[in-house]
N, C-alpha and C. Protein backbone atom coordinates (compact mmCIF):
# COMPACT_ATOMS: atom_id res chain seq x y z
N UNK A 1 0.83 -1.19 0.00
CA UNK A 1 0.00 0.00 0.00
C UNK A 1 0.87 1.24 0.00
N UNK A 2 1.77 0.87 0.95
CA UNK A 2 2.60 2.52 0.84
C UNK A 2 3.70 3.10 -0.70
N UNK A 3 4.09 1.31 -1.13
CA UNK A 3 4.92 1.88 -2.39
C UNK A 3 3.72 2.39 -3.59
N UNK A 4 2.30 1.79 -3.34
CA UNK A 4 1.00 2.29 -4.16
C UNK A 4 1.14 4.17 -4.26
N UNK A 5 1.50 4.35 -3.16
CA UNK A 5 1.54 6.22 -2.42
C UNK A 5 2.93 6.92 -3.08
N UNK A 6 3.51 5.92 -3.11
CA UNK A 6 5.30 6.58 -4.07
C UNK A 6 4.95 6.81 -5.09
N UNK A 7 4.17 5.48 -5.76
CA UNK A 7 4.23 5.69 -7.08
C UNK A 7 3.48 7.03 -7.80
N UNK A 8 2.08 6.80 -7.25
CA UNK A 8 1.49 7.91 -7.90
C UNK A 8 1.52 9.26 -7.16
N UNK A 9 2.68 9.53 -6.18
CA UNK A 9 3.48 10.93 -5.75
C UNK A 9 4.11 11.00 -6.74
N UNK A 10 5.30 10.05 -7.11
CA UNK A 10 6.60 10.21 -8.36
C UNK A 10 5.71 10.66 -9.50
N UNK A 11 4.37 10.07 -10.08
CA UNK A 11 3.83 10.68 -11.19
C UNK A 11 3.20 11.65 -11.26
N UNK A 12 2.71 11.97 -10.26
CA UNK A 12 2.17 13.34 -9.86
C UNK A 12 3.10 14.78 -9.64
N UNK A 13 4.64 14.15 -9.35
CA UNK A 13 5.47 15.25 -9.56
C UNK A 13 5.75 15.50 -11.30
N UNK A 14 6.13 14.38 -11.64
CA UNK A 14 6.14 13.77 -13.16
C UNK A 14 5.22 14.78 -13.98
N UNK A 15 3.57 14.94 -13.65
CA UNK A 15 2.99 15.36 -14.53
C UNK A 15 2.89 16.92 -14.43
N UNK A 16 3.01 17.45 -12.77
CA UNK A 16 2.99 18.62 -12.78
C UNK A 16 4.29 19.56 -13.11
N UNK A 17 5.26 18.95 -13.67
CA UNK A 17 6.39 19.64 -14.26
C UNK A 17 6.13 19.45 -15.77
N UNK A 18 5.35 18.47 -16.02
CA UNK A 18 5.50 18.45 -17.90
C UNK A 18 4.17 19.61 -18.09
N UNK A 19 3.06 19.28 -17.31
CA UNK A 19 2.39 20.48 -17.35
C UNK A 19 2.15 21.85 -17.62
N UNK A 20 2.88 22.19 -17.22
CA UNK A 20 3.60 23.56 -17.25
C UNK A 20 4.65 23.81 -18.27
N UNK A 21 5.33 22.83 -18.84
CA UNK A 21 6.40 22.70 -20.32
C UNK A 21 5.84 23.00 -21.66
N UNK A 22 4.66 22.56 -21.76
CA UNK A 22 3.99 22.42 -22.77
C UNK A 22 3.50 23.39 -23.58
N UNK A 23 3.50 23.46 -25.01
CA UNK A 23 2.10 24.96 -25.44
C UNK A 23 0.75 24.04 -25.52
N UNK A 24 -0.06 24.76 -25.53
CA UNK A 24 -1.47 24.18 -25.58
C UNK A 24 -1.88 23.26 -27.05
N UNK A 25 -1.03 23.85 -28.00
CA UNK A 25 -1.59 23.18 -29.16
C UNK A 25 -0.33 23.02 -30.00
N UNK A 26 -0.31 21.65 -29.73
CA UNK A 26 0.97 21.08 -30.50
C UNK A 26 0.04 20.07 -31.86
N UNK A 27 0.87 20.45 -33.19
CA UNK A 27 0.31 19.38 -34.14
C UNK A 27 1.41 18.32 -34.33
N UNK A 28 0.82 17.04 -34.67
CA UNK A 28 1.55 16.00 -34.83
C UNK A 28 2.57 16.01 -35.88
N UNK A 29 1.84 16.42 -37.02
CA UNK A 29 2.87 16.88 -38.14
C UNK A 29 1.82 17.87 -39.20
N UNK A 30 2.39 18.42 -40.35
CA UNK A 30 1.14 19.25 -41.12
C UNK A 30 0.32 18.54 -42.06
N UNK A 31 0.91 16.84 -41.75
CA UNK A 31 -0.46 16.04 -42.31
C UNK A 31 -1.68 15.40 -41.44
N UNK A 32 -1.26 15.91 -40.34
CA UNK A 32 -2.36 15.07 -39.33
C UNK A 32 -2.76 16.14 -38.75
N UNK A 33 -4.30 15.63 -37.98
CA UNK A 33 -4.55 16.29 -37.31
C UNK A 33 -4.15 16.66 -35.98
N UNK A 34 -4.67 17.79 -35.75
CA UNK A 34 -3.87 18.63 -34.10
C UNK A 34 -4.58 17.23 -33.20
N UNK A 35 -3.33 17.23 -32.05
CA UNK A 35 -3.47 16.49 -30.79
C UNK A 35 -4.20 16.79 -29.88
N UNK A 36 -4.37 18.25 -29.58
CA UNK A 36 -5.33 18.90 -29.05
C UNK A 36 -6.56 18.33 -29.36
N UNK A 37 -7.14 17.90 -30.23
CA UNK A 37 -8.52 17.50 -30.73
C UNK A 37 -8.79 16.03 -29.29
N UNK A 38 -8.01 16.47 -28.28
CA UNK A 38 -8.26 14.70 -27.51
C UNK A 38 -9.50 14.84 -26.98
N UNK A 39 -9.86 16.26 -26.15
CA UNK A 39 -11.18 16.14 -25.42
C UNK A 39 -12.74 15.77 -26.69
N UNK A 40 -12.50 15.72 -27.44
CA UNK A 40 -13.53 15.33 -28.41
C UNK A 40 -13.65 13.86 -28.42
N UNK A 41 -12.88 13.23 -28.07
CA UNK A 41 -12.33 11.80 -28.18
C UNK A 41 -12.99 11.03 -26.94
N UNK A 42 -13.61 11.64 -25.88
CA UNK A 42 -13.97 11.41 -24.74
C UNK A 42 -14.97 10.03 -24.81
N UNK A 43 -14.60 8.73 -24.39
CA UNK A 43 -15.97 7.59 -24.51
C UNK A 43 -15.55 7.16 -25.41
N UNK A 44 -14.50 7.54 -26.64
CA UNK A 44 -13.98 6.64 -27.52
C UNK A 44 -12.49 6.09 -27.69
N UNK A 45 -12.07 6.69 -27.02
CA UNK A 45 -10.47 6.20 -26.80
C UNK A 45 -10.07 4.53 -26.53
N UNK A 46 -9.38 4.03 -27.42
CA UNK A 46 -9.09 2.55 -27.33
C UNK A 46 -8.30 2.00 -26.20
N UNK A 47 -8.01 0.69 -25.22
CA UNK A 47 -7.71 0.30 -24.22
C UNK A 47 -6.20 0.60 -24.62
N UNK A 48 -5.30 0.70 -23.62
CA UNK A 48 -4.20 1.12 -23.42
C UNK A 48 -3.22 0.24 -24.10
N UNK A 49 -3.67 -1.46 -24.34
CA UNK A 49 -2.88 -2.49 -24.55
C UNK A 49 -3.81 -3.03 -25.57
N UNK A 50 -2.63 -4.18 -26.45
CA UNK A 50 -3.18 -4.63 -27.90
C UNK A 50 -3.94 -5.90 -27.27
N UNK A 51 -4.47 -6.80 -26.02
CA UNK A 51 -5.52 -7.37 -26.34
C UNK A 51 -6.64 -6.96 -25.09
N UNK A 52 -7.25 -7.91 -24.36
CA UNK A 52 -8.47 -7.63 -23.53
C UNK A 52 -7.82 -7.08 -21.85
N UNK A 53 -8.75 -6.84 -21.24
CA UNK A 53 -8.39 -6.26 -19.89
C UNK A 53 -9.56 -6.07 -19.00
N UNK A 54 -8.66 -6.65 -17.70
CA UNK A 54 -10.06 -6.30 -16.92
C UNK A 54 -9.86 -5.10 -15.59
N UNK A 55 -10.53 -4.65 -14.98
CA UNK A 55 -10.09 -3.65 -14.13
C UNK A 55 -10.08 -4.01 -13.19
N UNK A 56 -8.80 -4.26 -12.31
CA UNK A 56 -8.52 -4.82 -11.05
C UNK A 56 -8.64 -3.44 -9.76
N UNK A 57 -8.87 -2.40 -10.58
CA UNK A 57 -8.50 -1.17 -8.90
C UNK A 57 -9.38 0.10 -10.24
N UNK A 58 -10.50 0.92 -9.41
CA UNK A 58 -11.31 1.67 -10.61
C UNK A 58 -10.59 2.99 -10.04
N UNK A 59 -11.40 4.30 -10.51
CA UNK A 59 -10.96 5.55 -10.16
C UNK A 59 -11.67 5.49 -9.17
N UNK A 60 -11.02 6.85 -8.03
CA UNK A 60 -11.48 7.57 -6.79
C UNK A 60 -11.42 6.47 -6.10
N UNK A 61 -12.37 6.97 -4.87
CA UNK A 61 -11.77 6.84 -3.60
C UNK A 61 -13.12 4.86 -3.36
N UNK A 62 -11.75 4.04 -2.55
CA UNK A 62 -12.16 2.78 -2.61
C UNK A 62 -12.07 1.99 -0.85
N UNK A 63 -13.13 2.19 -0.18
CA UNK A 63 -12.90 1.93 1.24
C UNK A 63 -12.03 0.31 1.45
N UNK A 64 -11.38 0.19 2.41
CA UNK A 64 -10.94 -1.08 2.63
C UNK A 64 -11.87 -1.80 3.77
N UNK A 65 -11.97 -3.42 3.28
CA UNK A 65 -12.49 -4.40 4.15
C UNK A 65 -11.89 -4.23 5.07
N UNK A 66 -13.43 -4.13 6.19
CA UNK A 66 -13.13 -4.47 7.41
C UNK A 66 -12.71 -2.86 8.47
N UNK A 67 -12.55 -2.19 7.76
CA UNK A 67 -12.10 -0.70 8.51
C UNK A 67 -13.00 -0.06 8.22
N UNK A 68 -13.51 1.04 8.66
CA UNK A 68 -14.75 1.96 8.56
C UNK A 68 -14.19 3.30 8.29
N UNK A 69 -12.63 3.58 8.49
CA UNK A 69 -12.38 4.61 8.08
C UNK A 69 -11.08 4.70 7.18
N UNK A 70 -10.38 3.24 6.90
CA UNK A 70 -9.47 3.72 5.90
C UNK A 70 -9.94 4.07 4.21
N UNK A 71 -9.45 4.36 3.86
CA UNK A 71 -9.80 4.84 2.39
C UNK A 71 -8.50 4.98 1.59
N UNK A 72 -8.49 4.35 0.08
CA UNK A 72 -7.33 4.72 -0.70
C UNK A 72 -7.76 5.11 -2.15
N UNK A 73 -7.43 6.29 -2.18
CA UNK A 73 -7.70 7.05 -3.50
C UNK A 73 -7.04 6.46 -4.80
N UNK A 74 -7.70 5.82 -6.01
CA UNK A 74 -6.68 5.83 -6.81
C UNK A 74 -6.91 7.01 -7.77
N UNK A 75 -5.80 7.17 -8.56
CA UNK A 75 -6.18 8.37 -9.32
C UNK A 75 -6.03 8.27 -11.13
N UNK A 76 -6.10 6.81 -10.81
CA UNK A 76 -6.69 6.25 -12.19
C UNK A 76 -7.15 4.65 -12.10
N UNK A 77 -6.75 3.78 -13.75
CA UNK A 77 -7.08 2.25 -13.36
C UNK A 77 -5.85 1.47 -13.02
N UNK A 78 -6.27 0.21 -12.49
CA UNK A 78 -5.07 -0.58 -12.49
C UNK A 78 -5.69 -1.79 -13.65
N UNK A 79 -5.11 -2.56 -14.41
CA UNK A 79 -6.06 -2.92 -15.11
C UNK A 79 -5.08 -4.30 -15.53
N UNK A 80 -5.88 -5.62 -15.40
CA UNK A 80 -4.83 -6.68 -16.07
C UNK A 80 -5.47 -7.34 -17.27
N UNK A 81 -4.13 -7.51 -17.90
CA UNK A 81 -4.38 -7.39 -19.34
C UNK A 81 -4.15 -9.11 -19.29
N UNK A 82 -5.62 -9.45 -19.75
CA UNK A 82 -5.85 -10.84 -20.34
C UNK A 82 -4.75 -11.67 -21.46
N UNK A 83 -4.40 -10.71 -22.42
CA UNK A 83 -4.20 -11.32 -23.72
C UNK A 83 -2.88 -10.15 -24.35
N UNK A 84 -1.95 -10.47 -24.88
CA UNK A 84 -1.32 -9.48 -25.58
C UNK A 84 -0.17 -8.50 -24.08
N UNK A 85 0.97 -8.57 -24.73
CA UNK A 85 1.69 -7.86 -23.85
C UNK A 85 2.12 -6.81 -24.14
N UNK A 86 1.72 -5.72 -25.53
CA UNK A 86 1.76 -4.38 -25.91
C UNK A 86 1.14 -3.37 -25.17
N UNK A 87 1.62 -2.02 -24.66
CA UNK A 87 1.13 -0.92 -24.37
C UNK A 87 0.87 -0.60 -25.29
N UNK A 88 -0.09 0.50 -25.52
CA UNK A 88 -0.10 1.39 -26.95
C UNK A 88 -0.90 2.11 -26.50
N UNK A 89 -0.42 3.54 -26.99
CA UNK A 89 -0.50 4.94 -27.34
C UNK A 89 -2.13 5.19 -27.51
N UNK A 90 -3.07 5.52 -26.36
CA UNK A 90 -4.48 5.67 -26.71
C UNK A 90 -4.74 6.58 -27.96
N UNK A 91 -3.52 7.73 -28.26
CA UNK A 91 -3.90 8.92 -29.07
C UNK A 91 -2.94 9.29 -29.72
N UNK A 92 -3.32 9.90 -30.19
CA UNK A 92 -1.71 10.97 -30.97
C UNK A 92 -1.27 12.02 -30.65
N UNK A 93 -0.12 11.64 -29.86
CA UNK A 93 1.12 12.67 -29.03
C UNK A 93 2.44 12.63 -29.06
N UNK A 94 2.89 13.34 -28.02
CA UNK A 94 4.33 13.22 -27.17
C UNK A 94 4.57 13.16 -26.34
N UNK A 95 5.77 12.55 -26.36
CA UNK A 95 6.09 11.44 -25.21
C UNK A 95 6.44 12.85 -24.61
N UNK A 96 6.16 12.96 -23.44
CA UNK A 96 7.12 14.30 -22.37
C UNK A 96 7.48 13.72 -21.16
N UNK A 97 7.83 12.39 -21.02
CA UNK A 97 8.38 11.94 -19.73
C UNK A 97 8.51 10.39 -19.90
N UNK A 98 9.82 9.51 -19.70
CA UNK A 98 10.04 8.19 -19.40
C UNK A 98 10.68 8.28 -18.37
N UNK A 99 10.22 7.24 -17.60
CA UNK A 99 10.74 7.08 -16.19
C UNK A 99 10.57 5.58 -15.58
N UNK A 100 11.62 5.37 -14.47
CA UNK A 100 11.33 3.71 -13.57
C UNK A 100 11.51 4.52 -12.63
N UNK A 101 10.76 3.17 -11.84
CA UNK A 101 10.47 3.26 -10.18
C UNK A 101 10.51 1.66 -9.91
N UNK A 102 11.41 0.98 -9.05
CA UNK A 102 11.92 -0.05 -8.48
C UNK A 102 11.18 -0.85 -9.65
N UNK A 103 12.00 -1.40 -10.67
CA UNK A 103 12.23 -2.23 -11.57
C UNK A 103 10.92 -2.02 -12.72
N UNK A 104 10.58 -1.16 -12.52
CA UNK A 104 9.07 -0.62 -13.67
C UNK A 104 8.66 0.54 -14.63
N UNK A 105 8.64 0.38 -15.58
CA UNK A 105 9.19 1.59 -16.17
C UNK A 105 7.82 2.01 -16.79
N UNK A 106 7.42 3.77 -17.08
CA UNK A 106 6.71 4.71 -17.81
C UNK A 106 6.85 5.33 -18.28
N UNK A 107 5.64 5.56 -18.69
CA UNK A 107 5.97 7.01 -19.89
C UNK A 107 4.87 7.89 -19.53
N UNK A 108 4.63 9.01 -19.88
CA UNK A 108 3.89 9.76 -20.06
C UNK A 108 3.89 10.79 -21.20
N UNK A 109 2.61 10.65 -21.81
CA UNK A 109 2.28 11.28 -23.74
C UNK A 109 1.35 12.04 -23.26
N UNK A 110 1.54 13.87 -23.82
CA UNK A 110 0.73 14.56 -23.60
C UNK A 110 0.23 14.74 -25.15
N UNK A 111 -1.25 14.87 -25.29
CA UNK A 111 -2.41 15.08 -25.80
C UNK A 111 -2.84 16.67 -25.96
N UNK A 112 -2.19 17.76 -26.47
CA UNK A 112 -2.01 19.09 -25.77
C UNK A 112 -2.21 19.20 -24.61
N UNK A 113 -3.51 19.98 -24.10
CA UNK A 113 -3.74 20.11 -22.67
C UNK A 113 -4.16 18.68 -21.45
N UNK A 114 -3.85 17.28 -22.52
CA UNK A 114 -4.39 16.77 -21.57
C UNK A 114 -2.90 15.37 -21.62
N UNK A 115 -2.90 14.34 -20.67
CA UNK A 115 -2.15 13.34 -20.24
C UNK A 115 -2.33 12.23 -20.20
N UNK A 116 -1.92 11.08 -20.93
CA UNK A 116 -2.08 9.66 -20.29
C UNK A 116 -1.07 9.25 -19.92
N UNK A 117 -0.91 8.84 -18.57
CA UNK A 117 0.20 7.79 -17.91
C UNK A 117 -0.07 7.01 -18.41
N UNK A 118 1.23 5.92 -17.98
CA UNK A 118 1.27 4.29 -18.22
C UNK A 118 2.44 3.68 -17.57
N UNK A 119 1.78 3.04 -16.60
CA UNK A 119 3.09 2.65 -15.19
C UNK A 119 2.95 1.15 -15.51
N UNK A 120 4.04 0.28 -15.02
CA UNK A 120 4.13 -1.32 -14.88
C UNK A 120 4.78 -1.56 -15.79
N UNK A 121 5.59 -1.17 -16.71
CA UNK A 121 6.06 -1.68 -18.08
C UNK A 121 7.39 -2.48 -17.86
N UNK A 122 7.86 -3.78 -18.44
CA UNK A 122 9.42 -3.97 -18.27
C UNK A 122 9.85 -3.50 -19.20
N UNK A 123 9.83 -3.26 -20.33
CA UNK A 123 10.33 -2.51 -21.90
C UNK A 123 9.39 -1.18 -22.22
N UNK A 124 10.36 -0.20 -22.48
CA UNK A 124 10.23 1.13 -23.05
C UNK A 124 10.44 0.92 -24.58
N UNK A 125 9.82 1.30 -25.54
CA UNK A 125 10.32 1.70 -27.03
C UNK A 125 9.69 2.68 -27.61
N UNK A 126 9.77 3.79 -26.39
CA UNK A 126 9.86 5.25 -26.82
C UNK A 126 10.63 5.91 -26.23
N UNK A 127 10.71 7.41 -26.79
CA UNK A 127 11.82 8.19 -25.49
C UNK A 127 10.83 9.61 -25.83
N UNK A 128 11.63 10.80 -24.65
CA UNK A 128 11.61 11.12 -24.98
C UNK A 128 11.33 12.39 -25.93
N UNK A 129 10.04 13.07 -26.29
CA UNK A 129 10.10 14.26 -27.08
C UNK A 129 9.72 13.07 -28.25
N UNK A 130 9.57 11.99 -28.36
CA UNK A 130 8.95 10.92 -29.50
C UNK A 130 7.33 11.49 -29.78
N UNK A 131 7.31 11.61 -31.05
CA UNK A 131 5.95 11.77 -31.91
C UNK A 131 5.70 10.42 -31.66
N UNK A 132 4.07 9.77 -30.93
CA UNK A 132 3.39 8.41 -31.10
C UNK A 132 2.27 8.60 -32.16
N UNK A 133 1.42 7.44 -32.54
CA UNK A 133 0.22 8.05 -32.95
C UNK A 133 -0.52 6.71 -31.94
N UNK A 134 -1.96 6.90 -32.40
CA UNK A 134 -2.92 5.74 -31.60
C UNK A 134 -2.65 4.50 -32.17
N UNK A 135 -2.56 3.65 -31.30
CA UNK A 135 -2.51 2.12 -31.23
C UNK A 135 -0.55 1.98 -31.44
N UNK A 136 0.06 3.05 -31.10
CA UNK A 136 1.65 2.87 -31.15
C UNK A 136 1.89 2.24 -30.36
N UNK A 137 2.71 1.07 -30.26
CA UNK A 137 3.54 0.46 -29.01
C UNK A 137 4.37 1.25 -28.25
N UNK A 138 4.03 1.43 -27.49
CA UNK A 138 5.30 2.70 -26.62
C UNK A 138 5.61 1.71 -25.15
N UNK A 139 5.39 -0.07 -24.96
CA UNK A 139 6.18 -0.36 -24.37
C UNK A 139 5.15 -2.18 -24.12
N UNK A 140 6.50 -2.92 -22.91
CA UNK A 140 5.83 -3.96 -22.71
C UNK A 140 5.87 -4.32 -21.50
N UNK A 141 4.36 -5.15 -21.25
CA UNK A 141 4.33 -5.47 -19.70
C UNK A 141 5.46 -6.68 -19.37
N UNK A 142 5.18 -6.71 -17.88
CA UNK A 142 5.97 -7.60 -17.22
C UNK A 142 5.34 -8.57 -16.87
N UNK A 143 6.12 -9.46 -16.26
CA UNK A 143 5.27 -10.83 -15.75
C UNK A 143 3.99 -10.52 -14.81
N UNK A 144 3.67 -9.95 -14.38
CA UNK A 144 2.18 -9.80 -13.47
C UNK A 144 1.11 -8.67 -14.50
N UNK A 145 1.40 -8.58 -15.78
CA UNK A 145 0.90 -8.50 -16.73
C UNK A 145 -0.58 -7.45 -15.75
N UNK A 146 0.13 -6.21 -15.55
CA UNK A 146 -0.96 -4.99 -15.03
C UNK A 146 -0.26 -3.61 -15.12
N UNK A 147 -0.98 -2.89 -15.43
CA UNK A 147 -0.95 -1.39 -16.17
C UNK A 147 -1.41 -0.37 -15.24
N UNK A 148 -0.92 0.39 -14.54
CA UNK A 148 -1.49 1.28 -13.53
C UNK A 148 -1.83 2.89 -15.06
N UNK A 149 -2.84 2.75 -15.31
CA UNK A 149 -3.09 3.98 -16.43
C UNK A 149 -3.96 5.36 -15.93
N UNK A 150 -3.39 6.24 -16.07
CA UNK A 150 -4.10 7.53 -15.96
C UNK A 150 -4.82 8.58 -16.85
N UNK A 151 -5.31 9.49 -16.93
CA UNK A 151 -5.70 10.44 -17.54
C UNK A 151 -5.49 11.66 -17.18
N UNK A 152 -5.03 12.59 -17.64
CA UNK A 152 -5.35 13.63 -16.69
C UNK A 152 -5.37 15.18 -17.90
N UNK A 153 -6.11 16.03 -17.14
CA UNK A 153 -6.08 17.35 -17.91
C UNK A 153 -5.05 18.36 -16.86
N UNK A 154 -4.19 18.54 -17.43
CA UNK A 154 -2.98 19.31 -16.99
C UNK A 154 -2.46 18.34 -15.64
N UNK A 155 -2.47 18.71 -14.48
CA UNK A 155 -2.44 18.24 -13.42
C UNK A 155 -3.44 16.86 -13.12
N UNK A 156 -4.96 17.72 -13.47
CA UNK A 156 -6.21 17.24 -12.56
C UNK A 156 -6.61 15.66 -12.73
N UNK A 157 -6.33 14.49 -12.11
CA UNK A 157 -6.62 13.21 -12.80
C UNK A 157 -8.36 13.18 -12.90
N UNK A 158 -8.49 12.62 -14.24
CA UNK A 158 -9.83 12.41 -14.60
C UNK A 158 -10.05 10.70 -14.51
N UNK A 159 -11.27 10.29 -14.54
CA UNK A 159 -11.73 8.91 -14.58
C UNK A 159 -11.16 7.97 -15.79
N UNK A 160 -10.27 7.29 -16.19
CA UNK A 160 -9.85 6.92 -17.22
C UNK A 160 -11.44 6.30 -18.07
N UNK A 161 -11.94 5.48 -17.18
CA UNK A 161 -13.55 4.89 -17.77
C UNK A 161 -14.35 5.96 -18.56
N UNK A 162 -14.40 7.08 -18.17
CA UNK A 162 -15.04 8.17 -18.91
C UNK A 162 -14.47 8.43 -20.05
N UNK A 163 -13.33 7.94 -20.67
CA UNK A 163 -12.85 8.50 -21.68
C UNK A 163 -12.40 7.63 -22.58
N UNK A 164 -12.44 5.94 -22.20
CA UNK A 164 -12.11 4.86 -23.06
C UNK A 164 -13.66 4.23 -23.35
N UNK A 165 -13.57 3.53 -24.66
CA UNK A 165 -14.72 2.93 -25.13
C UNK A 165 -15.48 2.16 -24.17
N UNK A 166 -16.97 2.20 -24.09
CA UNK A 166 -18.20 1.88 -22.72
C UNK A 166 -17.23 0.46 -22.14
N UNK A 167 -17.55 0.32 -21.33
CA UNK A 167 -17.00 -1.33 -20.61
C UNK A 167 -18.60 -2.10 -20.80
N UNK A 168 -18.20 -3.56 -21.11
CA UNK A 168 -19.17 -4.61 -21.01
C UNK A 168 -18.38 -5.68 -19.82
N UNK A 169 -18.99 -5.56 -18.78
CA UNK A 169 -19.35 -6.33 -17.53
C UNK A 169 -17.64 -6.55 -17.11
N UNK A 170 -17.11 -5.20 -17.04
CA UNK A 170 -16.02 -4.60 -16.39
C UNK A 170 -14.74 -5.55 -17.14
N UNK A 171 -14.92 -5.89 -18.73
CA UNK A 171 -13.77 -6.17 -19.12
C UNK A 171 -13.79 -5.48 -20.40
N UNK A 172 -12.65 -5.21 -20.55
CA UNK A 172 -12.37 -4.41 -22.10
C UNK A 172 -11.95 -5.28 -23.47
N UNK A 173 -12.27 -5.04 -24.12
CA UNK A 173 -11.98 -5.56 -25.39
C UNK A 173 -11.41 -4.64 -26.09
N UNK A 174 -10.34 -4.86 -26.47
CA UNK A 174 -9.45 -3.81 -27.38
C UNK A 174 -9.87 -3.64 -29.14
N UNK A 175 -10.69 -2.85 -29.27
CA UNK A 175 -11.44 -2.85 -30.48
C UNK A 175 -10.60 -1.37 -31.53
N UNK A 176 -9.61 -1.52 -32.42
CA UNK A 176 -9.13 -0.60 -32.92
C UNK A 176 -10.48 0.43 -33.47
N UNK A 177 -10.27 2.08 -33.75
CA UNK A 177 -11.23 2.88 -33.87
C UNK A 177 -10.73 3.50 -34.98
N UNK A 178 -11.32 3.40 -36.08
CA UNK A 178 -10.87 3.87 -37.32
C UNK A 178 -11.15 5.12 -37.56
């Protein structure tokens, strides 16, 4: 529980320094469209990884058995991935942060004003200031095959569920979005 509290401190310092780095409207290149276009994307964004997933830990605040007053906030999903050991790039961005924390490595791709983490990885194959687009591999899980994933608009973490395609009976199916 307490290295749970490192981690998403380390990304929370993580995001509020790239935050502030950024201009608001970065384009991918002058054949694609602006990245900025993410909040439109809201309810359709594809699962983080190339096969299924189920959500082992949801957003906000989650009381613990048996105590009446502990409580542990998460500030996104934790999510284990059934099938397929690819991360990939919900959108089209840049990478503005790779980083490990005791043997686990992330990234974080800003979306102009907005962020997706992606914690648990044993392989990175991005860096960086790297242009991704959606469904890019930007890394691979490890043996306990789980993804701690975030969202966030500047700082503020948002519900990752609100912004990836509906869930059917709390497992995801990785359905590419043309």
């Amino acid at each position: 529980m307490e290295m749970k509290h490192i981690i998403f401190f380390l990304l929370a310092l993580v995001t509020f320094d790239v935050a502030h780095a950024a201009p608001k409207y970065i384009a991918v290149n002058e054949n694609d469209t602006c990245i900025s276009n993410f909040a439109l994307m809201k309810g359709l964004l594809p699962l983080p990884c190339s096969g299924s997933a189920t959500i082992m830990k949801h957003f906000g605040d989650d009381r613990i058995e048996g105590s009446q007053d502990s409580v542990i906030t998460s500030k996104g999903l934790v999510l284990k991935i059934e099938s397929g050991n690819d991360v990939e790039a919900i959108y089209n961005g840049i990478v503005s942060s790779v980083f490990s924390f005791k043997g686990k490595a992330g990234v974080i791709i800003r979306h102009g004003e907005y962020l997706s983490v992606y914690f648990g990885m044993a392989k990175i194959c991005v860096s960086k200031g790297e242009t991704v687009k959606t469904h890019q591999q930007i890394g691979t899980l490890g043996k306990d095959k789980t993804l701690d994933f975030q969202v966030r608009h500047n700082t503020e973490p948002l519900n990752p569920e609100e912004w990836l395609k509906p869930i059917i009976n709390s497992v995801y199916s990785n359905q590419k979005v043309s």
